[in-house]
Structures are given as C-alpha cells and as structure tokens.
C-alpha atoms as a PDB file:
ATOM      1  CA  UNK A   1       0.000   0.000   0.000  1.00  0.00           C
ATOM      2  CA  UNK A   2       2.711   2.561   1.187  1.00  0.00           C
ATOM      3  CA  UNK A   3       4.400   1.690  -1.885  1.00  0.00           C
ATOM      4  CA  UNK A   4       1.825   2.969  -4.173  1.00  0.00           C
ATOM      5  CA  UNK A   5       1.024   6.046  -2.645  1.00  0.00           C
ATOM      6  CA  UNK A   6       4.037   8.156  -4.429  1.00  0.00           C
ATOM      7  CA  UNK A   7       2.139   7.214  -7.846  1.00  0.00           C
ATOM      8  CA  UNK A   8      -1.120   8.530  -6.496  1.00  0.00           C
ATOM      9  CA  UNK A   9      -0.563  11.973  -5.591  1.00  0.00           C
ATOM     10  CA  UNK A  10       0.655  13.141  -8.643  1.00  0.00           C
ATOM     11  CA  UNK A  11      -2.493  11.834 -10.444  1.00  0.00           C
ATOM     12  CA  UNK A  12      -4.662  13.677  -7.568  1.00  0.00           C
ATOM     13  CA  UNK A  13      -2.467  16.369  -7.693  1.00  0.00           C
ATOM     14  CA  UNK A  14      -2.869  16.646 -11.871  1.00  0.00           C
ATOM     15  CA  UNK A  15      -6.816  15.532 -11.067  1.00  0.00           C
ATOM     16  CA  UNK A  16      -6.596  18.584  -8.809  1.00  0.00           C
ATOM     17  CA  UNK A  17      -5.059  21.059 -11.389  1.00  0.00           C
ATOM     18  CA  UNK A  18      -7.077  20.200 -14.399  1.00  0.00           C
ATOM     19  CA  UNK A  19     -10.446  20.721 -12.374  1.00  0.00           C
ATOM     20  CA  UNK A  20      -9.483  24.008 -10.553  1.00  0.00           C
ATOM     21  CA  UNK A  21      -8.079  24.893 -14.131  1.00  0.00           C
ATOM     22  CA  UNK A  22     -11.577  24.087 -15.864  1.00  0.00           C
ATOM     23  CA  UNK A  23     -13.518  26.042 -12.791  1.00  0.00           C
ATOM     24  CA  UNK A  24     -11.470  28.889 -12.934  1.00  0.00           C
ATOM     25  CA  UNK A  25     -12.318  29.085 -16.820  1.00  0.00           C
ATOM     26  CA  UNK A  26     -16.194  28.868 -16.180  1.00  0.00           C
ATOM     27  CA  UNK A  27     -16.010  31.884 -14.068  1.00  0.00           C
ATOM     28  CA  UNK A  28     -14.383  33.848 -16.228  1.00  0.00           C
ATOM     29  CA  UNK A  29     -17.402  33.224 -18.867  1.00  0.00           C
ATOM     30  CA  UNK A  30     -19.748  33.849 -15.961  1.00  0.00           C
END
C-alpha cells in the first residue's frame, strides 16, 4: 500500500489542477 502512494498523488495532484483549471475558466465566462 505505502508503496503505491508516491504514484497517487501526482495523479490527484494533476486531477486537482485540471479541475481548478476548468472552474477557474467557467467563471471567467460567468
């Protein structure tokens, strides 16, 4: 388990980016 958990936070972390990246874009239309 421990072992795996250095892959999953970059994919979070891009998860993380790509959705605040597509929110922030909404807004600015709004």
């Amino acid at each position: 388990y421990m072992d795996s958990v250095p892959l999953i936070i970059p994919l979070l972390e891009k998860e993380y980016r790509s959705t605040t990246r597509k929110l922030h874009e909404i807004s600015q239309e709004l």
